[in-house]
C-alpha atoms as a PDB file:
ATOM      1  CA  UNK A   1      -7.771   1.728  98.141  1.00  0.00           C
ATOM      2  CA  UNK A   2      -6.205   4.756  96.808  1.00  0.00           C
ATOM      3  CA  UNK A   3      -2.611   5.863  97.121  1.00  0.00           C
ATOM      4  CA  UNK A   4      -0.643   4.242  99.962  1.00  0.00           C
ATOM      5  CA  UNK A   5       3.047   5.811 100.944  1.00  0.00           C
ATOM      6  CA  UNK A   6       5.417   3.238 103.257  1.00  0.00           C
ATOM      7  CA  UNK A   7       7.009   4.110 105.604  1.00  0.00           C
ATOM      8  CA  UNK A   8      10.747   4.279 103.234  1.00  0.00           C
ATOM      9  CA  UNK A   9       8.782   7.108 101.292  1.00  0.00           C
ATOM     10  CA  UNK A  10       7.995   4.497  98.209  1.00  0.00           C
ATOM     11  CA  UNK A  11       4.166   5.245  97.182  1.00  0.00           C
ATOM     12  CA  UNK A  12       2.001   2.340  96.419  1.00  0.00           C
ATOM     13  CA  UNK A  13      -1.007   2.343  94.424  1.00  0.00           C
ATOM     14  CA  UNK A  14      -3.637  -0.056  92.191  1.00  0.00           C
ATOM     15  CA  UNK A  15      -3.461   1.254  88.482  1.00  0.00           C
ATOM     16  CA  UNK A  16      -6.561   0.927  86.605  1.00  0.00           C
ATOM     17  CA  UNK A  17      -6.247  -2.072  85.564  1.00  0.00           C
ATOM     18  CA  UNK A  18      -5.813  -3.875  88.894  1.00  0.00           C
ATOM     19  CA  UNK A  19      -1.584  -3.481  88.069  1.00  0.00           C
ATOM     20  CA  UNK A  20       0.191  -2.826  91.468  1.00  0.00           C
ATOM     21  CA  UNK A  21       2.611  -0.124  90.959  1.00  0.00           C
ATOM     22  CA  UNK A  22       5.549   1.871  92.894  1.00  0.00           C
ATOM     23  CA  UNK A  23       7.163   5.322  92.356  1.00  0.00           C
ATOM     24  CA  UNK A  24      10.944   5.207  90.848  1.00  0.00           C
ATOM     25  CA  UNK A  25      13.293   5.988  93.686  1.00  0.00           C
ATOM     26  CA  UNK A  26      16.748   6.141  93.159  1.00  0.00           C
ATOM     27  CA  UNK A  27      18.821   4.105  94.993  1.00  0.00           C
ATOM     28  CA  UNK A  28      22.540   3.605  95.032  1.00  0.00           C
ATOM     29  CA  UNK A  29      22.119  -0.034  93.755  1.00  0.00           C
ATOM     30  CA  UNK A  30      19.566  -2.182  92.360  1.00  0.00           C
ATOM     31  CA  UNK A  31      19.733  -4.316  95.076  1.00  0.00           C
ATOM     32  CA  UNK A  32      18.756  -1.377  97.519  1.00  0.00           C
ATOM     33  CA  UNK A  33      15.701  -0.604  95.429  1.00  0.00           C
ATOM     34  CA  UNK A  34      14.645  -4.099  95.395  1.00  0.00           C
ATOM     35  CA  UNK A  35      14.752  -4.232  98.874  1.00  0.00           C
ATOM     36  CA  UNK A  36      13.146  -0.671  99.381  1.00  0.00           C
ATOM     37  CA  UNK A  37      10.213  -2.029  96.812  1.00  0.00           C
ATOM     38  CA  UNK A  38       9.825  -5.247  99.026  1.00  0.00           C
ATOM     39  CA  UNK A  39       9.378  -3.582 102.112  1.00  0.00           C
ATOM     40  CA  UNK A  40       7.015  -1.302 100.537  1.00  0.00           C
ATOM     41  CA  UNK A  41       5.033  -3.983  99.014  1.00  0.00           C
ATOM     42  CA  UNK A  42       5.245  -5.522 102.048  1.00  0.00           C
ATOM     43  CA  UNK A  43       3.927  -2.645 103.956  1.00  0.00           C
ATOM     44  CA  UNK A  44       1.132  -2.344 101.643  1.00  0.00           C
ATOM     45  CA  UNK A  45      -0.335  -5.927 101.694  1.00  0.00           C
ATOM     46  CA  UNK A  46      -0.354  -5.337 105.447  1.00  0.00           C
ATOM     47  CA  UNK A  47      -2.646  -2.423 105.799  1.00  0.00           C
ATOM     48  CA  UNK A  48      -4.892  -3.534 102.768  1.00  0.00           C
ATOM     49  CA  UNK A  49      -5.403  -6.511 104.825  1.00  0.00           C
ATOM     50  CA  UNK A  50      -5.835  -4.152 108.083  1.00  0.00           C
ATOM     51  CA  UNK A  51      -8.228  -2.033 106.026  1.00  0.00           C
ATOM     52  CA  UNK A  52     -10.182  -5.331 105.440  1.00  0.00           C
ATOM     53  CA  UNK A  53     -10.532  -6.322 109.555  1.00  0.00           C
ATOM     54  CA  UNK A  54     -11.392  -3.136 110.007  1.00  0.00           C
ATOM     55  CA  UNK A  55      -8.448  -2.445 112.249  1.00  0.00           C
ATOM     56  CA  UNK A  56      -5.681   0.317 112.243  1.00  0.00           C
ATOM     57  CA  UNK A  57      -2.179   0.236 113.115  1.00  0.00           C
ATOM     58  CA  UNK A  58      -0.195   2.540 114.981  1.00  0.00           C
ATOM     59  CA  UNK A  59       2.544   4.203 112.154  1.00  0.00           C
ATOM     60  CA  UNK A  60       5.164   5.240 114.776  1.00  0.00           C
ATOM     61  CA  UNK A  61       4.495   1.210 116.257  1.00  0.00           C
ATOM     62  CA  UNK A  62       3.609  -1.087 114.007  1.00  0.00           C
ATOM     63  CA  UNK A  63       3.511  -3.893 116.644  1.00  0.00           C
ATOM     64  CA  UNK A  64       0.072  -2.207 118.115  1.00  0.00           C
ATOM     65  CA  UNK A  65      -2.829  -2.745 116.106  1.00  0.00           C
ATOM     66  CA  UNK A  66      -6.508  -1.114 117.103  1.00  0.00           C
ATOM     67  CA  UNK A  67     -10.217  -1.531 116.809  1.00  0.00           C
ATOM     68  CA  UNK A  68     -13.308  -0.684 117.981  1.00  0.00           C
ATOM     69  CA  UNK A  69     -14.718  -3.063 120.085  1.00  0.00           C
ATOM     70  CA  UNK A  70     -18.246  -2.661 118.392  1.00  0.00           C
ATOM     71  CA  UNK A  71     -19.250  -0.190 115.701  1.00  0.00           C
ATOM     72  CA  UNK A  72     -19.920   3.429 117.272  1.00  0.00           C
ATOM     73  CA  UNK A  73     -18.163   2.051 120.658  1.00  0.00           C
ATOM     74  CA  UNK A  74     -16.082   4.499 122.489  1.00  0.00           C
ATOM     75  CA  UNK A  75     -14.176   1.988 123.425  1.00  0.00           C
ATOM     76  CA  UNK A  76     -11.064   0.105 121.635  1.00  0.00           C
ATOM     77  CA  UNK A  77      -9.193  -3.343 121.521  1.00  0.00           C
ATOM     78  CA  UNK A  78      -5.430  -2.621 121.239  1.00  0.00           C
ATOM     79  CA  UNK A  79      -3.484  -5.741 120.511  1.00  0.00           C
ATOM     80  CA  UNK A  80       0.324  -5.355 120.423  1.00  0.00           C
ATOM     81  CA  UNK A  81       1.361  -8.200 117.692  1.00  0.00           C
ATOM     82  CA  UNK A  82       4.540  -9.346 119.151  1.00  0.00           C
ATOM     83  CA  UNK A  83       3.727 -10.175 122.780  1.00  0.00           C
ATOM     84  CA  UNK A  84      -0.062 -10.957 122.549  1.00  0.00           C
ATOM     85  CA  UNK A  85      -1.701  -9.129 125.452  1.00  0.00           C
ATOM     86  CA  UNK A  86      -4.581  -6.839 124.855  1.00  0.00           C
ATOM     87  CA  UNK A  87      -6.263  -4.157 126.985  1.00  0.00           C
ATOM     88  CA  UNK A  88      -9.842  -2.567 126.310  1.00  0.00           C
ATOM     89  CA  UNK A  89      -9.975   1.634 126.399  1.00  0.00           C
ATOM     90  CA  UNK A  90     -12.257   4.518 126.452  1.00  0.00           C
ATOM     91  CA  UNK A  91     -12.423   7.509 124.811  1.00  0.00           C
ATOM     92  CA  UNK A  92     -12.971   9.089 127.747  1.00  0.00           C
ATOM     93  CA  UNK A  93     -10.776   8.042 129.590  1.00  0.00           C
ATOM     94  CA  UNK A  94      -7.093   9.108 130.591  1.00  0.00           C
ATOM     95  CA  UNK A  95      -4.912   8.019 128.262  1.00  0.00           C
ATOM     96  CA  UNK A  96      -0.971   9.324 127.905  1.00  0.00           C
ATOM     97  CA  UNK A  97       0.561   9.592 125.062  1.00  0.00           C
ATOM     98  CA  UNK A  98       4.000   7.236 124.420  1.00  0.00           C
ATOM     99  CA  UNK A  99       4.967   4.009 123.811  1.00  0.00           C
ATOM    100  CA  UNK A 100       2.767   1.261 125.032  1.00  0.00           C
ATOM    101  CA  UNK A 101      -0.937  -0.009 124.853  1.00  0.00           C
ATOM    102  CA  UNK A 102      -2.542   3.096 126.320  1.00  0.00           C
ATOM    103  CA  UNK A 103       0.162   5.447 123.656  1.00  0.00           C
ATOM    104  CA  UNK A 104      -1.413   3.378 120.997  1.00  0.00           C
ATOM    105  CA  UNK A 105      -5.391   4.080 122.393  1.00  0.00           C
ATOM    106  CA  UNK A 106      -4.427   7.499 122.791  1.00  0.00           C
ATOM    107  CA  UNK A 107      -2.389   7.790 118.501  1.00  0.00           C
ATOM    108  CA  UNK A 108      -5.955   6.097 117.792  1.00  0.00           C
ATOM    109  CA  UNK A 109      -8.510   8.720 119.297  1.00  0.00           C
ATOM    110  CA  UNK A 110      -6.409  11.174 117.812  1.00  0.00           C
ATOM    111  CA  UNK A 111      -6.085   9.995 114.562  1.00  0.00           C
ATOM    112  CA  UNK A 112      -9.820   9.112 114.339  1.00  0.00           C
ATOM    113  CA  UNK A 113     -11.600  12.261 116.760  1.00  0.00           C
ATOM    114  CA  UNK A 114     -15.112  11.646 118.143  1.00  0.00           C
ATOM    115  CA  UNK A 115     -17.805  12.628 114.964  1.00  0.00           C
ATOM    116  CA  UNK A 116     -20.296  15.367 115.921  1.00  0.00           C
ATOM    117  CA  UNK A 117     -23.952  15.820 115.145  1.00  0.00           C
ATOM    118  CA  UNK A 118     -23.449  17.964 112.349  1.00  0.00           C
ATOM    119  CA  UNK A 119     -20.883  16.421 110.416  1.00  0.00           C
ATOM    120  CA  UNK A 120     -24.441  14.729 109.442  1.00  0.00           C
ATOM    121  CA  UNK A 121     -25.939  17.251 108.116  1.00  0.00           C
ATOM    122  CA  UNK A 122     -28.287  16.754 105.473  1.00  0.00           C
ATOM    123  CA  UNK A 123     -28.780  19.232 102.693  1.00  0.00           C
ATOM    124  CA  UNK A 124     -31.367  21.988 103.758  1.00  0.00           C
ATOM    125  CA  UNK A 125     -30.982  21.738 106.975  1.00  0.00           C
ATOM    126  CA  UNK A 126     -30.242  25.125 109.014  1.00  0.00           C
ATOM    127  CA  UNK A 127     -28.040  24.673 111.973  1.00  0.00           C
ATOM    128  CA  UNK A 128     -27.337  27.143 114.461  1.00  0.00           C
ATOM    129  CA  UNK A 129     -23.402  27.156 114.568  1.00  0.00           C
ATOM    130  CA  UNK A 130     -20.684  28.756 116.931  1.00  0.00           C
ATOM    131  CA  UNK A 131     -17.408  28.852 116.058  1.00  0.00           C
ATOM    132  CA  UNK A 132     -14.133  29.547 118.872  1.00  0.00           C
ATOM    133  CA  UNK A 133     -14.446  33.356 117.230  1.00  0.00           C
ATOM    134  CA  UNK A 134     -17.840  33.877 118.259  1.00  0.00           C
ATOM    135  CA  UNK A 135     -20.208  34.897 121.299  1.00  0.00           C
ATOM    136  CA  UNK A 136     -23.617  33.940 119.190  1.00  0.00           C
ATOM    137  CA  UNK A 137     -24.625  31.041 116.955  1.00  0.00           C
ATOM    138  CA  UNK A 138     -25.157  31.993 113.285  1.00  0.00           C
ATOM    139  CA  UNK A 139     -27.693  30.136 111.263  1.00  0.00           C
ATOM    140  CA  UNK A 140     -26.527  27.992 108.517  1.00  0.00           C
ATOM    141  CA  UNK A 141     -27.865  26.248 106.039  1.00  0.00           C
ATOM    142  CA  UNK A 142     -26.229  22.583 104.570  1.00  0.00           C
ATOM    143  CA  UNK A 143     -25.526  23.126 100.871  1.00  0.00           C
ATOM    144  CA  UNK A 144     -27.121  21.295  97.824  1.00  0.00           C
ATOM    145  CA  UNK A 145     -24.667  19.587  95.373  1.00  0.00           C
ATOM    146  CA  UNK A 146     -20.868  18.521  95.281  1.00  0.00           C
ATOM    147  CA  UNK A 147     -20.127  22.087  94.569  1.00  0.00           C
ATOM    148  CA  UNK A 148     -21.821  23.397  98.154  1.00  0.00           C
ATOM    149  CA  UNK A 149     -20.821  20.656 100.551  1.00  0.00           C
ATOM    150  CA  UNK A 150     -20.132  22.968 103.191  1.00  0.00           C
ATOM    151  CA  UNK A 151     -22.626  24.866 106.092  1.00  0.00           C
ATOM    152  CA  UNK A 152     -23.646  28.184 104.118  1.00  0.00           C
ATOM    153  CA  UNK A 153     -23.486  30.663 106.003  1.00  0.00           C
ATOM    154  CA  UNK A 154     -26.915  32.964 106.177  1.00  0.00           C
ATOM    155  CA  UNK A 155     -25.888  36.135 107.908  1.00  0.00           C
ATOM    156  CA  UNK A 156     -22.947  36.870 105.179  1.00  0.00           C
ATOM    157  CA  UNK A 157     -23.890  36.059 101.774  1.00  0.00           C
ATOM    158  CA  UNK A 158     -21.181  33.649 100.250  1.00  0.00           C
ATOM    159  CA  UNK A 159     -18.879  33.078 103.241  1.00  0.00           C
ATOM    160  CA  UNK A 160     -18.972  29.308 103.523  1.00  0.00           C
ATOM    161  CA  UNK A 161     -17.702  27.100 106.846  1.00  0.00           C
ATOM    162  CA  UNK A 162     -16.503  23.224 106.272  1.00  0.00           C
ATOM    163  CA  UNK A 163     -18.790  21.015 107.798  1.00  0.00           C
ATOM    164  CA  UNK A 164     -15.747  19.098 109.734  1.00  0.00           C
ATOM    165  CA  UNK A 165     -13.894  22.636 110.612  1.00  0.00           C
ATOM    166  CA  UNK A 166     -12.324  22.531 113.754  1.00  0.00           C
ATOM    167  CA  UNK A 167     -13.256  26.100 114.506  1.00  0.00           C
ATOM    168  CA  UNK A 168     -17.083  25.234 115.438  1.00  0.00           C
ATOM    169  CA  UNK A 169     -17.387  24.798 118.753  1.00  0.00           C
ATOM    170  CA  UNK A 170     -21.201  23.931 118.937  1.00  0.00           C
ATOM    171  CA  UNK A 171     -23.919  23.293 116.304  1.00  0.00           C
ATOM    172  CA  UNK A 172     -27.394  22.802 116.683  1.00  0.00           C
ATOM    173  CA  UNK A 173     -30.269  21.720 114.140  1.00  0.00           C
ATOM    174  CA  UNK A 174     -33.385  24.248 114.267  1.00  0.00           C
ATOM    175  CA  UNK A 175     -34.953  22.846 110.864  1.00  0.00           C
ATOM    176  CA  UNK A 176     -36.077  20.391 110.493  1.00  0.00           C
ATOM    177  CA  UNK A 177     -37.231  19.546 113.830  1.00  0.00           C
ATOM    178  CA  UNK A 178     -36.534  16.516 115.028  1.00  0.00           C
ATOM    179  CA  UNK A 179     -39.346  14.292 115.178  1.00  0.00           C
ATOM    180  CA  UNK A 180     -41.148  14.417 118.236  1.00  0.00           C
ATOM    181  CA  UNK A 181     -41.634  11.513 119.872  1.00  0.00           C
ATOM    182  CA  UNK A 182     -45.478   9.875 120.932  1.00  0.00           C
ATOM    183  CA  UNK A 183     -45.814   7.508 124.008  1.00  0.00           C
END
C-alpha cells in the first residue's frame, strides 16, 4: 500500500522499513493530535484490511461497503455495516445517486468505470481510435517501453493519446488479428 490520507487530512504511509508513519499536524493540544492520529490510524487499518477482502468502502458513507460479486461481474454486493442488509446491483442498471444501498452501487461504478478493450493493449498493436473530436478513426499504434505507454498516434508524428483518456470514444484492433476461430 502506498500513501493513504484519512478522512481528518492526516496522511498515512509504510516507511521502508515496515515503520507506520503520520504527517505532523498541528493541533491546538496534544491531546487533539493524539486523537486526530488515532482516528487516522484507525482509518488506515480499516481499508488495508478492505484492500485485503477485496472490498471498497464508500468515503462519503463509511457504513456501506462494496464488492463484486465474482471477478469481472457487472454486478455488486453492497453491505451497509451497521444494519446488516445487503442488496445485489448491476452496472447497468438504474441506479440514483444519494444516500442508501443503490447511492453506494452507484459512488462504486463511478469510482471504478467499466474497462474497455483497449485499455489492453499490447505493445505493437495498431488500433483504430476515435476520439469525441473526431468524425474518422485514426490508426494508432501501442508504444514499446515505460517511456511510450500511451497509443502513438500514426497520422501526426509525436502527438501521443493516453491509453485510459476519456476522450476516445471507440477503439478497435486491426493488427494483430484476432485469431480466427476453427469448428
Amino acid at each position: 500500500m502506498s500513501e493513504f490520507r484519512a478522512s481528518n487530512g492526516i496522511r498515512v504511509w509504510i516507511d521502508e522499513r515496515g515503520n507506520i508513519r503520520t504527517t505532523l499536524n498541528r493541533f491546538p493540544s496534544l491531546r487533539e493530535d493524539f486523537a486526530a492520529r488515532t482516528q487516522a490510524l484507525r482509518e488506515f487499518f480499516q481499508h488495508e484490511r478492505d484492500e485485503q477482502l477485496g472490498r471498497w468502502r464508500w468515503p462519503e458513507h463509511p457504513e456501506y461497503v462494496v464488492w463484486p460479486v465474482a471477478p469481472g461481474s457487472p454486478a455488486v454486493l453492497v453491505l451497509n455495516e451497521g444494519a446488516g442488509p445487503t442488496i445485489t446491483c448491476r452496472r447497468d442498471e438504474w441506479l440514483p445517486s444519494g444516500q442508501g444501498h443503490l447511492g453506494a452501487a452507484r459512488a462504486y461504478f463511478d469510482a471504478h468505470p467499466e474497462p474497455k478493450p483497449w485499455h489492453n493493449a499490447k505493445p505493437g498493436e495498431v488500433w483504430v481510435v476515435t476520439t469525441d473530436k473526431m468524425i474518422h478513426g485514426c490508426a494508432v499504434v501501442r508504444g514499446r517501453g515505460e517511456k511510450y505507454n500511451n497509443l502513438v498516434m500514426f497520422k501526426s508524428e509525436g502527438i501521443h493519446i493516453g491509453v485510459h483518456d476519456p476522450r476516445i470514444v471507440t477503439a478497435s484492433r486491426i493488427w494483430p488479428d484476432a485469431p480466427i476461430k476453427e469448428d
